[in-house]
C-alpha atoms as a PDB file:
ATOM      1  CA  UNK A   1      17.291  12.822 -29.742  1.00  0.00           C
ATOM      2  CA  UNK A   2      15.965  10.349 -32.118  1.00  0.00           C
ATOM      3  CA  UNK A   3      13.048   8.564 -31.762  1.00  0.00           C
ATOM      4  CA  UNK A   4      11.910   5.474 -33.597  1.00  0.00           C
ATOM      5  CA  UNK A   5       9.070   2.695 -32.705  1.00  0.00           C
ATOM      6  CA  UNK A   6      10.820  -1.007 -32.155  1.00  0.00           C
ATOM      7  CA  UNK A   7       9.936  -3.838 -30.364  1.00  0.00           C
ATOM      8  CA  UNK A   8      11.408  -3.582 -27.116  1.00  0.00           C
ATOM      9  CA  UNK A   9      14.791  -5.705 -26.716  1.00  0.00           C
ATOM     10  CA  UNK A  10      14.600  -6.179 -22.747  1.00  0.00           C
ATOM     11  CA  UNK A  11      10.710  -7.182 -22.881  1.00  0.00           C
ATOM     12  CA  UNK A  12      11.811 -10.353 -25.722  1.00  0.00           C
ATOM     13  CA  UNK A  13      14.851 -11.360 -23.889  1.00  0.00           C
ATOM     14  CA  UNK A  14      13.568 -11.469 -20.683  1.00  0.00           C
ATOM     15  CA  UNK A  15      10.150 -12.005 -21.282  1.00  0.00           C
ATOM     16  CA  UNK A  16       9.876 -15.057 -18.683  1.00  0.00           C
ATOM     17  CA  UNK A  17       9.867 -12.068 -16.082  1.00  0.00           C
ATOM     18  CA  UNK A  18       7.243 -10.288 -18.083  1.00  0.00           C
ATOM     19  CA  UNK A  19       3.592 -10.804 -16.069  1.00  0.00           C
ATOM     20  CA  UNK A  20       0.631 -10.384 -18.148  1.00  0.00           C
ATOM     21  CA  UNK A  21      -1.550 -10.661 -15.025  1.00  0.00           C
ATOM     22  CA  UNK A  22      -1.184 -11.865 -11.502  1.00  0.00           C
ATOM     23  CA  UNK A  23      -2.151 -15.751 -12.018  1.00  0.00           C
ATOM     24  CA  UNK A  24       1.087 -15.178 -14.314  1.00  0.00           C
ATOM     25  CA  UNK A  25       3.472 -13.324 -11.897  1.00  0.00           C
ATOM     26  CA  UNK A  26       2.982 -15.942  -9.143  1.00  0.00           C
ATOM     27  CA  UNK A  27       3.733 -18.216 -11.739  1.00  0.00           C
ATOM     28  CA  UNK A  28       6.861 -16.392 -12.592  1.00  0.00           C
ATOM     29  CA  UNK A  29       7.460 -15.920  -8.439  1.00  0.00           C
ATOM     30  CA  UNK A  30       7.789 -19.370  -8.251  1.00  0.00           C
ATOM     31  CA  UNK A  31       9.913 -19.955 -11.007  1.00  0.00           C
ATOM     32  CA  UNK A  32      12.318 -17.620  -9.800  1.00  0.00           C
ATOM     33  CA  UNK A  33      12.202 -18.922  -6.391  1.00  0.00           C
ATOM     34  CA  UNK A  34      12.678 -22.548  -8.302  1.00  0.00           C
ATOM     35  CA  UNK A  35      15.871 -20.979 -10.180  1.00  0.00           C
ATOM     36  CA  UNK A  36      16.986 -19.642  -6.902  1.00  0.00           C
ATOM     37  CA  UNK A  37      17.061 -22.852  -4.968  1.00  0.00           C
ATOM     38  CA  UNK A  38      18.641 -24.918  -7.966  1.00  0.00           C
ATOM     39  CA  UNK A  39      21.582 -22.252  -8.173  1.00  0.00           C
ATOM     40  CA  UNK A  40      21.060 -21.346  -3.903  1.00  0.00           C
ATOM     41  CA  UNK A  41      19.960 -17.644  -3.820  1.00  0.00           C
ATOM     42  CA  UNK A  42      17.044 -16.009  -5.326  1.00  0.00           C
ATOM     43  CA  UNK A  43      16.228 -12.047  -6.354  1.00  0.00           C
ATOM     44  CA  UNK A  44      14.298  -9.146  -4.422  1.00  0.00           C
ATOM     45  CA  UNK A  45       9.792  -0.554  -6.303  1.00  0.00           C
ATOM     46  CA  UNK A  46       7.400   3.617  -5.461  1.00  0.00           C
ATOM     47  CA  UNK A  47       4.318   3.811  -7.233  1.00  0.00           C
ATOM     48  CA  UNK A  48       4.597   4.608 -10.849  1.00  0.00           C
ATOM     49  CA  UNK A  49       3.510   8.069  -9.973  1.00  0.00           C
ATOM     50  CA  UNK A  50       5.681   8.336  -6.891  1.00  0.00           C
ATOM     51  CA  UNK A  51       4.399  10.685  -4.160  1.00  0.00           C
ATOM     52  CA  UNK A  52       6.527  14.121  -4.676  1.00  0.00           C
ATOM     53  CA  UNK A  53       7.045  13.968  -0.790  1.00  0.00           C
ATOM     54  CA  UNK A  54       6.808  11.374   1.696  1.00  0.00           C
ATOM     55  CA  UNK A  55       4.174  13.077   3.438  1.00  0.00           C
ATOM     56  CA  UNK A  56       1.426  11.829   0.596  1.00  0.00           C
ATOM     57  CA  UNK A  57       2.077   8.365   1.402  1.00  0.00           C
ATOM     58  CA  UNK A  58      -0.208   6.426   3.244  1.00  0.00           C
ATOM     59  CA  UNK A  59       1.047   5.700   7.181  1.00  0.00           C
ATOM     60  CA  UNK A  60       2.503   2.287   7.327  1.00  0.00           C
ATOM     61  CA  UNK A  61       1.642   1.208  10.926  1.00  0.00           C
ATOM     62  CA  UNK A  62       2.490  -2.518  13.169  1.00  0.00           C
ATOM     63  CA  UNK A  63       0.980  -5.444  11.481  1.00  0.00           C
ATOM     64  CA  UNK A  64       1.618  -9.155  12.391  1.00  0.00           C
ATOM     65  CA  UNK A  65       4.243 -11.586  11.602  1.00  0.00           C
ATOM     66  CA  UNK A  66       7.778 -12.446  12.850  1.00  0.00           C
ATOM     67  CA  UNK A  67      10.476 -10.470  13.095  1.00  0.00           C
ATOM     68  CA  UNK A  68      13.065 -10.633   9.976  1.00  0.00           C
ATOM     69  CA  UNK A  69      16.501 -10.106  10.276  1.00  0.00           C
ATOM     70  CA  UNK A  70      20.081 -10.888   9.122  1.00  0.00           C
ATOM     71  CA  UNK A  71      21.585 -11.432  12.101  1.00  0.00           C
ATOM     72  CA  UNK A  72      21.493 -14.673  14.594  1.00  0.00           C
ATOM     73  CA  UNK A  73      18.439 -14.705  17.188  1.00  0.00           C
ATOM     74  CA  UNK A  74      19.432 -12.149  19.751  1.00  0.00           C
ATOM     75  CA  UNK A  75      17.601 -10.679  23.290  1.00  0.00           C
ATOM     76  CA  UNK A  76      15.589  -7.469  21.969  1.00  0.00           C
ATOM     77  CA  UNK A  77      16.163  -4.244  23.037  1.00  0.00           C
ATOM     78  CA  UNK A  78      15.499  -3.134  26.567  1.00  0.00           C
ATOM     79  CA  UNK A  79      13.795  -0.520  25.540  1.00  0.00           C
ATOM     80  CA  UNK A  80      11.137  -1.955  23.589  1.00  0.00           C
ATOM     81  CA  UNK A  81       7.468  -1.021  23.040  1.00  0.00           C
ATOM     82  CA  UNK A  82       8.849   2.073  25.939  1.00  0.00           C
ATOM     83  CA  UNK A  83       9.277   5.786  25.255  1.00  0.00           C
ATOM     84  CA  UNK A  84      12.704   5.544  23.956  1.00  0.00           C
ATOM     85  CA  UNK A  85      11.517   2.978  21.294  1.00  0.00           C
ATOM     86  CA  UNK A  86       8.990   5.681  19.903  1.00  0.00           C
ATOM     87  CA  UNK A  87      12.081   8.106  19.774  1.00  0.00           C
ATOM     88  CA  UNK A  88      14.597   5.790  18.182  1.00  0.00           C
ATOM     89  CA  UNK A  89      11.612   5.062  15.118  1.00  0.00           C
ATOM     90  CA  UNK A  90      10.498   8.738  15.001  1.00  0.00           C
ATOM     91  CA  UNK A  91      14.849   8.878  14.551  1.00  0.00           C
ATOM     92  CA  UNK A  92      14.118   6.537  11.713  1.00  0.00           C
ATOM     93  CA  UNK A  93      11.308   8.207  10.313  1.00  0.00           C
ATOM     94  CA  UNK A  94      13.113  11.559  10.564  1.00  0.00           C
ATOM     95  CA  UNK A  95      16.178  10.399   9.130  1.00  0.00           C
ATOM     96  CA  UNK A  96      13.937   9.025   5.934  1.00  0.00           C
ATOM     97  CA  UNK A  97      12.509  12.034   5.616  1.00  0.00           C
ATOM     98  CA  UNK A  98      16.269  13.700   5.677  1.00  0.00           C
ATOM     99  CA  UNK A  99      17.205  11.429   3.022  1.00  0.00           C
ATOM    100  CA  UNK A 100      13.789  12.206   0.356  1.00  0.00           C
ATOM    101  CA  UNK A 101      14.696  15.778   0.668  1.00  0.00           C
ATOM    102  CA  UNK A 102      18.113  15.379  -0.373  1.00  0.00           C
ATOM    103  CA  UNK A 103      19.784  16.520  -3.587  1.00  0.00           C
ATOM    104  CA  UNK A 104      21.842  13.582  -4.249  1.00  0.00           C
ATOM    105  CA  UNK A 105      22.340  10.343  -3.096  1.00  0.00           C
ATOM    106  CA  UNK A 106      24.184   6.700  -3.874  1.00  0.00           C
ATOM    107  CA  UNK A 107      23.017   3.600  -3.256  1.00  0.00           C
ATOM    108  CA  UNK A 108      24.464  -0.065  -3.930  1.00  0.00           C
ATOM    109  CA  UNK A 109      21.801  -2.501  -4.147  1.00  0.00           C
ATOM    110  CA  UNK A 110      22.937  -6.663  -2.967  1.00  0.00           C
ATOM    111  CA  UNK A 111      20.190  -9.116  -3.544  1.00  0.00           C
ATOM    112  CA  UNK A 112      20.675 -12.779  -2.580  1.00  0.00           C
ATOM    113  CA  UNK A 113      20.078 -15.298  -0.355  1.00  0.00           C
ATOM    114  CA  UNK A 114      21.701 -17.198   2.647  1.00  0.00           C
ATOM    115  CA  UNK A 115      21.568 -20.867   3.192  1.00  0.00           C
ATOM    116  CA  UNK A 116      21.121 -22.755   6.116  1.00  0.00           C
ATOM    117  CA  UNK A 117      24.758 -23.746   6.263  1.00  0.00           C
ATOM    118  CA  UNK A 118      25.582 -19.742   5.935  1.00  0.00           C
ATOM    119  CA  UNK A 119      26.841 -19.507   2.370  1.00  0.00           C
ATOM    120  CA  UNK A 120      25.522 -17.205   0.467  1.00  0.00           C
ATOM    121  CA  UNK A 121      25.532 -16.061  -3.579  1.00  0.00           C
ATOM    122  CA  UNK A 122      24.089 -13.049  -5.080  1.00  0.00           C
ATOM    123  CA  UNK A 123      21.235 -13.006  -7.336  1.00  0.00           C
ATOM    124  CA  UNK A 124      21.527  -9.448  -8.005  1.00  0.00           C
ATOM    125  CA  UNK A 125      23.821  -6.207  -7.930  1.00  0.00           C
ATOM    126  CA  UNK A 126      23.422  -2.762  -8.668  1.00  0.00           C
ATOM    127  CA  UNK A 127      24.566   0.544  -8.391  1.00  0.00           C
ATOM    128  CA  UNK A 128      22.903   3.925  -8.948  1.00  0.00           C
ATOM    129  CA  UNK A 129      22.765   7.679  -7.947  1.00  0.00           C
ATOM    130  CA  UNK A 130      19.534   9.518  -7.483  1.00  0.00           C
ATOM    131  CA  UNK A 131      18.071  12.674  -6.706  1.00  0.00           C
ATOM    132  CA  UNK A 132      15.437  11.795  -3.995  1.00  0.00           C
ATOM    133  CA  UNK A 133      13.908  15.139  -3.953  1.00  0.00           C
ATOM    134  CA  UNK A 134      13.128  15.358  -7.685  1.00  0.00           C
ATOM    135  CA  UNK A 135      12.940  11.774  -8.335  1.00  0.00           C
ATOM    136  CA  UNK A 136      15.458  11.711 -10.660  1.00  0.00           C
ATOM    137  CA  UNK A 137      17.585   8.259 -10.930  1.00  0.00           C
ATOM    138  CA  UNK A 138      20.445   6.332 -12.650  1.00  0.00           C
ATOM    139  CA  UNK A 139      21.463   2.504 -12.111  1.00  0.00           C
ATOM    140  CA  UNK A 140      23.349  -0.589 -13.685  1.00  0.00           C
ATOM    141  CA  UNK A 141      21.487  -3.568 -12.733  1.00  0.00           C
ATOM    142  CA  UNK A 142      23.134  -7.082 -12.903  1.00  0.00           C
ATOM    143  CA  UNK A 143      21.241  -9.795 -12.803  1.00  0.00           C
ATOM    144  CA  UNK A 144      23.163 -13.334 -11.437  1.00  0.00           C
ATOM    145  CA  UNK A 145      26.050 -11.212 -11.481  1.00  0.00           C
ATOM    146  CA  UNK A 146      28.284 -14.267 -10.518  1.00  0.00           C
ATOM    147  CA  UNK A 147      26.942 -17.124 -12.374  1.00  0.00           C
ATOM    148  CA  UNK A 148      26.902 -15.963 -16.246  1.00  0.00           C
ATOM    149  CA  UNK A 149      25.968 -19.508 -17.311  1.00  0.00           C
ATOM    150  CA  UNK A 150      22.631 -19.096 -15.814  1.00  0.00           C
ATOM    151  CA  UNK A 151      19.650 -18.164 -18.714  1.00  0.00           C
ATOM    152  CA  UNK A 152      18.633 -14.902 -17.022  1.00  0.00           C
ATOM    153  CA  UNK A 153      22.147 -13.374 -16.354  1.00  0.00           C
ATOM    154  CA  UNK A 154      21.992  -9.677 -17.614  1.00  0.00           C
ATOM    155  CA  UNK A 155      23.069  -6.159 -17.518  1.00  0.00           C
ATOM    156  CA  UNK A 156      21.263  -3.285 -18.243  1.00  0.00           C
ATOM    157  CA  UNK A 157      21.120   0.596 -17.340  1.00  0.00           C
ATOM    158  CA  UNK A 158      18.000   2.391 -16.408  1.00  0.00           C
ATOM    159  CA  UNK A 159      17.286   6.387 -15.950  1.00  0.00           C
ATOM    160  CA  UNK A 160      14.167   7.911 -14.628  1.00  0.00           C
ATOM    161  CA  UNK A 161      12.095  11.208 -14.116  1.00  0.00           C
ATOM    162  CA  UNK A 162       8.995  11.296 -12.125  1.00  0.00           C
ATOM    163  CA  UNK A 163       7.175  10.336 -15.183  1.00  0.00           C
ATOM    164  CA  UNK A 164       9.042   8.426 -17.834  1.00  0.00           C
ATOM    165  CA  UNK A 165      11.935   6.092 -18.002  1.00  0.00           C
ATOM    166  CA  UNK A 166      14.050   4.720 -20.440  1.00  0.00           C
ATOM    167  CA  UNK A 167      16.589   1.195 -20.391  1.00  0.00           C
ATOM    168  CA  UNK A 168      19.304  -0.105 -22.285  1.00  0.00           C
ATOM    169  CA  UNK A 169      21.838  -2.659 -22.631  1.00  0.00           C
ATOM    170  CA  UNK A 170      25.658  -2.199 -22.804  1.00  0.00           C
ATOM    171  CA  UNK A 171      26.877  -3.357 -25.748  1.00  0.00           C
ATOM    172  CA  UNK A 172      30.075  -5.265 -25.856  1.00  0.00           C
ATOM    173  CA  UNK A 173      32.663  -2.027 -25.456  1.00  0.00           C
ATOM    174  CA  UNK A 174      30.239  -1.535 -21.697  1.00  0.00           C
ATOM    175  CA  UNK A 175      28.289   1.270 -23.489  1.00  0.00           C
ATOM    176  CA  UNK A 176      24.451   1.683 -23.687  1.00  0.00           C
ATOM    177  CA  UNK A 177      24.228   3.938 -26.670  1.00  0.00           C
ATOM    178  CA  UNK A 178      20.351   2.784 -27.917  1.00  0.00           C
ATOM    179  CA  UNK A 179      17.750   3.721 -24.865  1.00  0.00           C
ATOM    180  CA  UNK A 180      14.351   2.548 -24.722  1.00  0.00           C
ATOM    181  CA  UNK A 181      11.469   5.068 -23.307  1.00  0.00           C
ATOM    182  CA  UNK A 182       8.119   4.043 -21.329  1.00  0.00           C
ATOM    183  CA  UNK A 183       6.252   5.954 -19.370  1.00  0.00           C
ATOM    184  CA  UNK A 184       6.331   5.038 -15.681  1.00  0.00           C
ATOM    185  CA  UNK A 185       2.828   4.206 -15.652  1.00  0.00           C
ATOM    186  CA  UNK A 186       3.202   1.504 -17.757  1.00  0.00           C
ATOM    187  CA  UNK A 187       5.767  -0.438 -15.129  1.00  0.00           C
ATOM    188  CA  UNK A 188       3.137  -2.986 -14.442  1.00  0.00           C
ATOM    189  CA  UNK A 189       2.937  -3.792 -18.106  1.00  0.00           C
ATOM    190  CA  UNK A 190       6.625  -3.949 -18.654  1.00  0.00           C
ATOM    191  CA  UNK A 191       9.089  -6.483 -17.983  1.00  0.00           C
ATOM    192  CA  UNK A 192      11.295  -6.742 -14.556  1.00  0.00           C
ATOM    193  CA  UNK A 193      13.307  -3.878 -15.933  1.00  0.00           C
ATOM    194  CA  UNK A 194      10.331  -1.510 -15.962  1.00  0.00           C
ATOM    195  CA  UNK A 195      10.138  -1.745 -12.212  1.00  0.00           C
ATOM    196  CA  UNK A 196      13.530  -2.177 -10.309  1.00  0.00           C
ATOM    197  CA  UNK A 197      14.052   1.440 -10.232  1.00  0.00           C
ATOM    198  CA  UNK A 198      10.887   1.933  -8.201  1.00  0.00           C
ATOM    199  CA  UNK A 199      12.326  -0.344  -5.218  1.00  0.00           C
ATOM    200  CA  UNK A 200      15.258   2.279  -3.762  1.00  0.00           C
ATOM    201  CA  UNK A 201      13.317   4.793  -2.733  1.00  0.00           C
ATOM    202  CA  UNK A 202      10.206   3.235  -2.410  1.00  0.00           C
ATOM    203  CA  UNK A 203      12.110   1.767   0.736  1.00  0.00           C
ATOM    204  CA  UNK A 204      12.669   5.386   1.632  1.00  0.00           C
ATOM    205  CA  UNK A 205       9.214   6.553   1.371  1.00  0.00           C
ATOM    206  CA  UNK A 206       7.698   3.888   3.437  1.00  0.00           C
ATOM    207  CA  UNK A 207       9.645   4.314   6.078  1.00  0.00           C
ATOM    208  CA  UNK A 208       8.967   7.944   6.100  1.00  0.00           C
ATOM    209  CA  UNK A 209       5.294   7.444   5.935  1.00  0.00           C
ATOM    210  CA  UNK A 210       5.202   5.007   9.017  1.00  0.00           C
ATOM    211  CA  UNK A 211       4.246   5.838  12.871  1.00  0.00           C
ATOM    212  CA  UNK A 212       6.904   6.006  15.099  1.00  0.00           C
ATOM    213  CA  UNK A 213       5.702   3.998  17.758  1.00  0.00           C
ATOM    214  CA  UNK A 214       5.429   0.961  14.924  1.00  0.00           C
ATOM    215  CA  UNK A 215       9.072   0.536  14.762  1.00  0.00           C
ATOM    216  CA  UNK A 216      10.591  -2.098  16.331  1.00  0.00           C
ATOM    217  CA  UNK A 217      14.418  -2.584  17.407  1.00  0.00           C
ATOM    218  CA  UNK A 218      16.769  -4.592  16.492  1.00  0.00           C
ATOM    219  CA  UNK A 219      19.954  -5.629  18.019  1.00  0.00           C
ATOM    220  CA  UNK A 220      22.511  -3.071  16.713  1.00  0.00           C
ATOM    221  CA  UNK A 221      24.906  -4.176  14.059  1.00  0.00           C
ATOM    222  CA  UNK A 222      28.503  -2.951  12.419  1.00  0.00           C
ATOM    223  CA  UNK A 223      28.309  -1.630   8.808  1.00  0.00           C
ATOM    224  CA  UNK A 224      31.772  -1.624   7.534  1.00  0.00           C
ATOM    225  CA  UNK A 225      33.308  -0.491  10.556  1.00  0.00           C
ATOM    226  CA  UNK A 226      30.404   1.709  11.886  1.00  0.00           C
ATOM    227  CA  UNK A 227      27.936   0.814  14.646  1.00  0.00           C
ATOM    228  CA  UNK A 228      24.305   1.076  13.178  1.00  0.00           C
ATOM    229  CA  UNK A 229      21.401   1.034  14.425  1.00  0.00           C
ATOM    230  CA  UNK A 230      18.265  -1.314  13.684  1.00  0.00           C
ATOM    231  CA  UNK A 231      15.456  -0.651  13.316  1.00  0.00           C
ATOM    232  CA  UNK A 232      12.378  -2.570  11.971  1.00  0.00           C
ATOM    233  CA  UNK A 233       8.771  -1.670  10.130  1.00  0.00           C
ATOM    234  CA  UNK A 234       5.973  -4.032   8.965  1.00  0.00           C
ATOM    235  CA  UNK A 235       4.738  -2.681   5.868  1.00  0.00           C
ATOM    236  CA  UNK A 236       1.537  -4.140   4.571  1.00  0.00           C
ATOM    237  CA  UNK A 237       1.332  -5.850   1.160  1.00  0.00           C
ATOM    238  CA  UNK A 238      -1.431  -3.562   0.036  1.00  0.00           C
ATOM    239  CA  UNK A 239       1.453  -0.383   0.026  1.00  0.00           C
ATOM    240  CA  UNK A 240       4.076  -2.724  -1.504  1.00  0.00           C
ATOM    241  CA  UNK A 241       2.075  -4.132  -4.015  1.00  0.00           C
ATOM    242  CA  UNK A 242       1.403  -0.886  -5.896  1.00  0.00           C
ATOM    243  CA  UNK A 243       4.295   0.380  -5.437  1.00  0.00           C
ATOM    244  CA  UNK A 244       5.723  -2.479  -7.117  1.00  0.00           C
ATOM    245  CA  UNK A 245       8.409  -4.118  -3.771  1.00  0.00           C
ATOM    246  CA  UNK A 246       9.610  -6.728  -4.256  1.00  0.00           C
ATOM    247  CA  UNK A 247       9.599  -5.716  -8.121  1.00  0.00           C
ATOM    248  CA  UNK A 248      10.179  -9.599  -9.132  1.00  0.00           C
ATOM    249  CA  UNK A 249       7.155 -10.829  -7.247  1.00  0.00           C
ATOM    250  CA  UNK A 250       5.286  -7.570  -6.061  1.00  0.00           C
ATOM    251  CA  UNK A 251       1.931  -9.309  -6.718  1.00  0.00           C
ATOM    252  CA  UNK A 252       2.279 -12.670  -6.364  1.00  0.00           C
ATOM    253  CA  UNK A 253       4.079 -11.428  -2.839  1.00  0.00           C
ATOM    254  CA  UNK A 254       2.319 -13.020  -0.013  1.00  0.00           C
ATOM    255  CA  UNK A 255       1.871 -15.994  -1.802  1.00  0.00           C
ATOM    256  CA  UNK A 256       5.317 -16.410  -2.762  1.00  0.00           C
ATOM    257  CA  UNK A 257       5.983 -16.064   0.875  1.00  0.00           C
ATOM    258  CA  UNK A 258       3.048 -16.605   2.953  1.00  0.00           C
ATOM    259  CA  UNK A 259       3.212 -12.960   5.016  1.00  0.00           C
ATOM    260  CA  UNK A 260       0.870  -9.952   4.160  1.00  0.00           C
ATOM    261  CA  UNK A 261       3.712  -7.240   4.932  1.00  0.00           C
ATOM    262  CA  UNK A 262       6.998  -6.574   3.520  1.00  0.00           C
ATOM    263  CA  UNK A 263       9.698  -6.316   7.068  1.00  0.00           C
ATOM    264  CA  UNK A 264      11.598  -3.349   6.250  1.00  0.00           C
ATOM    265  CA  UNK A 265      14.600  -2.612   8.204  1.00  0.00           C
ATOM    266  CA  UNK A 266      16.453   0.737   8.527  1.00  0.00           C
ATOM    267  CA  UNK A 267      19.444   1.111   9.463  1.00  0.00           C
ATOM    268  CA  UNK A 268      21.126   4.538  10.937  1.00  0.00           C
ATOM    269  CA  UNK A 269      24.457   5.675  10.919  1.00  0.00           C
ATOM    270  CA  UNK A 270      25.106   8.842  12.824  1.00  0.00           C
ATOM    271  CA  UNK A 271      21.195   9.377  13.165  1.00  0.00           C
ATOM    272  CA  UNK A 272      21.505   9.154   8.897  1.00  0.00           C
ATOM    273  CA  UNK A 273      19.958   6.771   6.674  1.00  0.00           C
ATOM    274  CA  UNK A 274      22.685   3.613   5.814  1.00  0.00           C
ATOM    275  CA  UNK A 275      20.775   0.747   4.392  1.00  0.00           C
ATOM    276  CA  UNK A 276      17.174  -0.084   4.257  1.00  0.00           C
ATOM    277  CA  UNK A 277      16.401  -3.795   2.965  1.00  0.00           C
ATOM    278  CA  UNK A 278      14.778  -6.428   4.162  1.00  0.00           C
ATOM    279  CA  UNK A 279      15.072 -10.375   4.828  1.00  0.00           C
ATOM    280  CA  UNK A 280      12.602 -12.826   3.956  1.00  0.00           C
ATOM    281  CA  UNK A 281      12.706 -16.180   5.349  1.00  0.00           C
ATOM    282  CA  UNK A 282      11.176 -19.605   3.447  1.00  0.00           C
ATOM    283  CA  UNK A 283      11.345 -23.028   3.698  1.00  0.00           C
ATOM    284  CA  UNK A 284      13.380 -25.178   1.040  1.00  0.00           C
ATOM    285  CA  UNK A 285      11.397 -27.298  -1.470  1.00  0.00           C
ATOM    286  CA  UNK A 286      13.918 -29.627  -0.975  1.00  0.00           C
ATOM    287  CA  UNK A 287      14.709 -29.360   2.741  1.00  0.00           C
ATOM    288  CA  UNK A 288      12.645 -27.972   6.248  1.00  0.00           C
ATOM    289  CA  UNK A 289      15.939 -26.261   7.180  1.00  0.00           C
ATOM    290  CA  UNK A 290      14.677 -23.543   4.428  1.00  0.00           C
ATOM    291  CA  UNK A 291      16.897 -19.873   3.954  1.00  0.00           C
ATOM    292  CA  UNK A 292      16.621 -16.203   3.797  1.00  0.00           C
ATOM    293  CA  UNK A 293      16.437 -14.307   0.775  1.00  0.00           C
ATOM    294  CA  UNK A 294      17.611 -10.567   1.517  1.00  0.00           C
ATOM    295  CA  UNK A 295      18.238  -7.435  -0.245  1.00  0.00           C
ATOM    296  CA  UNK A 296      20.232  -4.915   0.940  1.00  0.00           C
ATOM    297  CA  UNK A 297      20.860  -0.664  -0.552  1.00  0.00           C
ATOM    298  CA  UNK A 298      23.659   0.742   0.867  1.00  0.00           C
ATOM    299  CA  UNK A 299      23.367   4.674   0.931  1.00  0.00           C
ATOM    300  CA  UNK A 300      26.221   7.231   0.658  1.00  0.00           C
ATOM    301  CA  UNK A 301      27.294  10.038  -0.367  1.00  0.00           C
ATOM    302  CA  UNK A 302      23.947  12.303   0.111  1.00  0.00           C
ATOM    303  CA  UNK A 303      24.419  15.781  -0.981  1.00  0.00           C
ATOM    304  CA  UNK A 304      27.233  14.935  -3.065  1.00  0.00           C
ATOM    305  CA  UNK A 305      27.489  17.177  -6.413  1.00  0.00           C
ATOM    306  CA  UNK A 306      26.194  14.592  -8.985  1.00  0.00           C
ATOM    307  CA  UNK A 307      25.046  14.722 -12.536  1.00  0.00           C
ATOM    308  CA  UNK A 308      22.073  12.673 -13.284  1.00  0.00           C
ATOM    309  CA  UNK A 309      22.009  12.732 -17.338  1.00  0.00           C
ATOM    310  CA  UNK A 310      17.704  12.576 -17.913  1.00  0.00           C
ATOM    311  CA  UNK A 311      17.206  11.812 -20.489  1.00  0.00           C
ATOM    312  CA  UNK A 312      20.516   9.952 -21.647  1.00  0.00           C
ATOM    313  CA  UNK A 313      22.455  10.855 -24.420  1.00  0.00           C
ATOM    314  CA  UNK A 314      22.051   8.483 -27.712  1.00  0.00           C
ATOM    315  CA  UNK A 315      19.644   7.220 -29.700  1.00  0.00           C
ATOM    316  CA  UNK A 316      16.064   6.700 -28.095  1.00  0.00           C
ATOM    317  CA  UNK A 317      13.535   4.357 -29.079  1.00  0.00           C
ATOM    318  CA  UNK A 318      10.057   3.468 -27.981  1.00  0.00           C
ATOM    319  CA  UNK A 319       9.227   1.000 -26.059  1.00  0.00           C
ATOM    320  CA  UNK A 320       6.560  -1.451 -27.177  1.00  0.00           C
ATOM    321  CA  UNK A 321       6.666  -0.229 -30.632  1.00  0.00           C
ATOM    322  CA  UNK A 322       5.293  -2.727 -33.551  1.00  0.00           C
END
C-alpha cells in the first residue's frame, strides 16, 4: 500500500458541504435545503468512535413533537401507549440488537423528498454492505443521482473500520483505484463524505439503545410485497448530533427544521430489521403547502457470506495532506 500526502480531492470539489464550524453548517443546511426546493427534493451518521455494542449507547427515550411518517394520516394503533405497544418496541429494540450482532448485512440507502402534489425525486442513492458487529463497511454514494446537470452531482466509494476510513472517486472506466485515508475522528472536520458512512448504523444503534415503552406505532405498511410493521422513536438532537444524523445538517439540525429529535422509524419484517429512516416535514419557502424530505435504508441479506475489502486495494493517500 502506498502512501503519499495530497490535498484531498473530495474536500476541494465539494467543499461547499465542508463546515468549518456550526454558524457555517447551518449556513450550508440552508443552502442545501435552497438547492433542494429549486430542483424539488433535498438530502438526509454513529459517533466517530462508534460504541462496539449497542448496549454503550445512551437510552433514547419519548420526547415531544409530531409524529413523522410516509404514509397518509391514518387512525393509530389500538394498542397504543398499552402492554402490547411496549412488546411490539421491545420487538423493535430486539430486532436492532439482532441486526448489530450480525456478520453481514446490505443496505440501500434512498434520500429525497416528496412534494405536496406527491412527486417525488431523489437527492441521494447508495448502496453498501457492512459488518455491523465489527463495524466494518463498504458503500457507493450518489449524490443527485438523477439530475447530473446539478453542481453537486457526484459519486464516490467509501470503506471503514472502527477507526479509520478512506474515499475515492471512480474514475471514468467506474473504478476507484486512488483512496484517500482519515481517521474517523476527524469526520467533523471533513467534508460530507467523511460522515455518510456513520448514518446506517447509527440508525441501528439508536434504536437499540431506546426504551421500549418509547416506541410508538404506526399504521402497518407493504415493503415490496411484505407486510411490515411500524414502528416509531423520538431521538433527541443531542444523540444525533454527535453521532453526526442527518450527516448534511447534523448540527445545524433543529434549526434547519425546527424539532429537537430526529423521528426514527423501524420497520420489521418477520420480527427482522427492514428499513429504518425517517421523514422530516417543512414548509416551502415558496409555498405554506411545504413537503417531506425522507431517507430510507433498506436492509437485506444479513448473514450473507460477504467480503468487505478494509483497507481497499490501490494506491492510498492521505487525507488533508499539504
Amino acid at each position: 500500500m502506498t502512501s503519499t500526502s495530497v490535498r484531498p480531492i473530495v474536500s476541494r470539489q465539494l467543499s461547499v458541504l465542508e463546515p468549518p464550524d456550526r454558524r457555517q453548517t447551518v449556513r450550508i443546511a440552508v443552502l442545501l435545503l435552497a438547492a433542494a426546493l429549486v430542483a424539488g427534493c433535498a438530502g438526509g451518521a454513529a459517533s466517530p468512535t462508534p460504541p462496539s455494542s449497542a448496549s454503550a449507547a445512551p437510552s433514547v427515550g419519548a420526547s415531544g413533537g409530531a409524529s413523522a411518517s410516509a404514509a397518509p394520516p391514518s387512525p393509530p394503533a389500538a394498542a397504543t401507549g398499552s402492554a402490547a405497544s411496549s412488546a411490539g418496541g421491545q420487538a423493535a429494540v430486539d430486532a436492532a440488537h439482532a441486526l448489530l450482532a450480525a456478520s453481514s448485512a446490505r443496505f440501500d440507502l434512498t434520500s429525497g423528498s416528496v412534494r405536496a402534489d406527491g412527486t417525488s425525486q431523489a437527492t441521494a442513492r447508495a448502496s453498501g454492505e457492512v459488518n455491523p458487529a465489527r463495524d466494518l463497511g463498504a458503500m457507493r454514494y450518489m449524490l443527485f443521482p438523477d439530475d447530473p446537470a446539478n453542481p453537486l452531482a457526484t459519486a464516490f466509494e467509501v470503506r471503514w473500520s472502527p477507526s479509520d476510513f478512506w474515499f475515492a472517486q471512480p474514475d471514468s472506466t467506474g473504478d476507484a483505484s486512488t483512496w484517500q485515508h482519515a481517521p474517523r475522528v476527524d469526520a467533523r472536520d471533513m467534508a460530507f463524505v467523511g460522515r455518510v458512512q456513520e448514518e446506517p448504523l447509527a440508525l441501528v444503534r439508536f434504536a437499540a439503545a431506546a426504551d421500549a415503552s418509547a416506541f410508538e406505532p404506526l399504521p402497518a405498511e407493504e415493503l415490496e410485497g411484505r407486510q411490515a410493521e411500524r414502528w416509531l422513536i423520538r431521538v433527541p438532537t443531542s444523540l444525533t448530533e454527535p453521532a453526526y444524523v442527518p450527516p448534511d445538517v447534523y448540527a445545524g439540525f433543529e434549526e434547519a427544521y425546527g424539532i429537537d429529535h430526529l423521528p426514527l422509524e423501524v420497520w420489521l419484517v418477520d420480527g427482522a430489521v427492514a428499513r429504518t429512516g425517517y421523514v422530516l416535514s417543512r414548509t416551502s419557502a415558496t409555498s405554506e403547502e411545504g413537503n417531506r424530505v425522507q431517507t430510507w435504508y433498506d436492509w437485506s441479506d444479513v448473514g450473507a457470506k460477504l467480503d468487505i475489502e478494509v483497507p481497499p486495494t490501490g494506491t492510498i493517500v492521505e487525507a488533508g495532506g499539504a
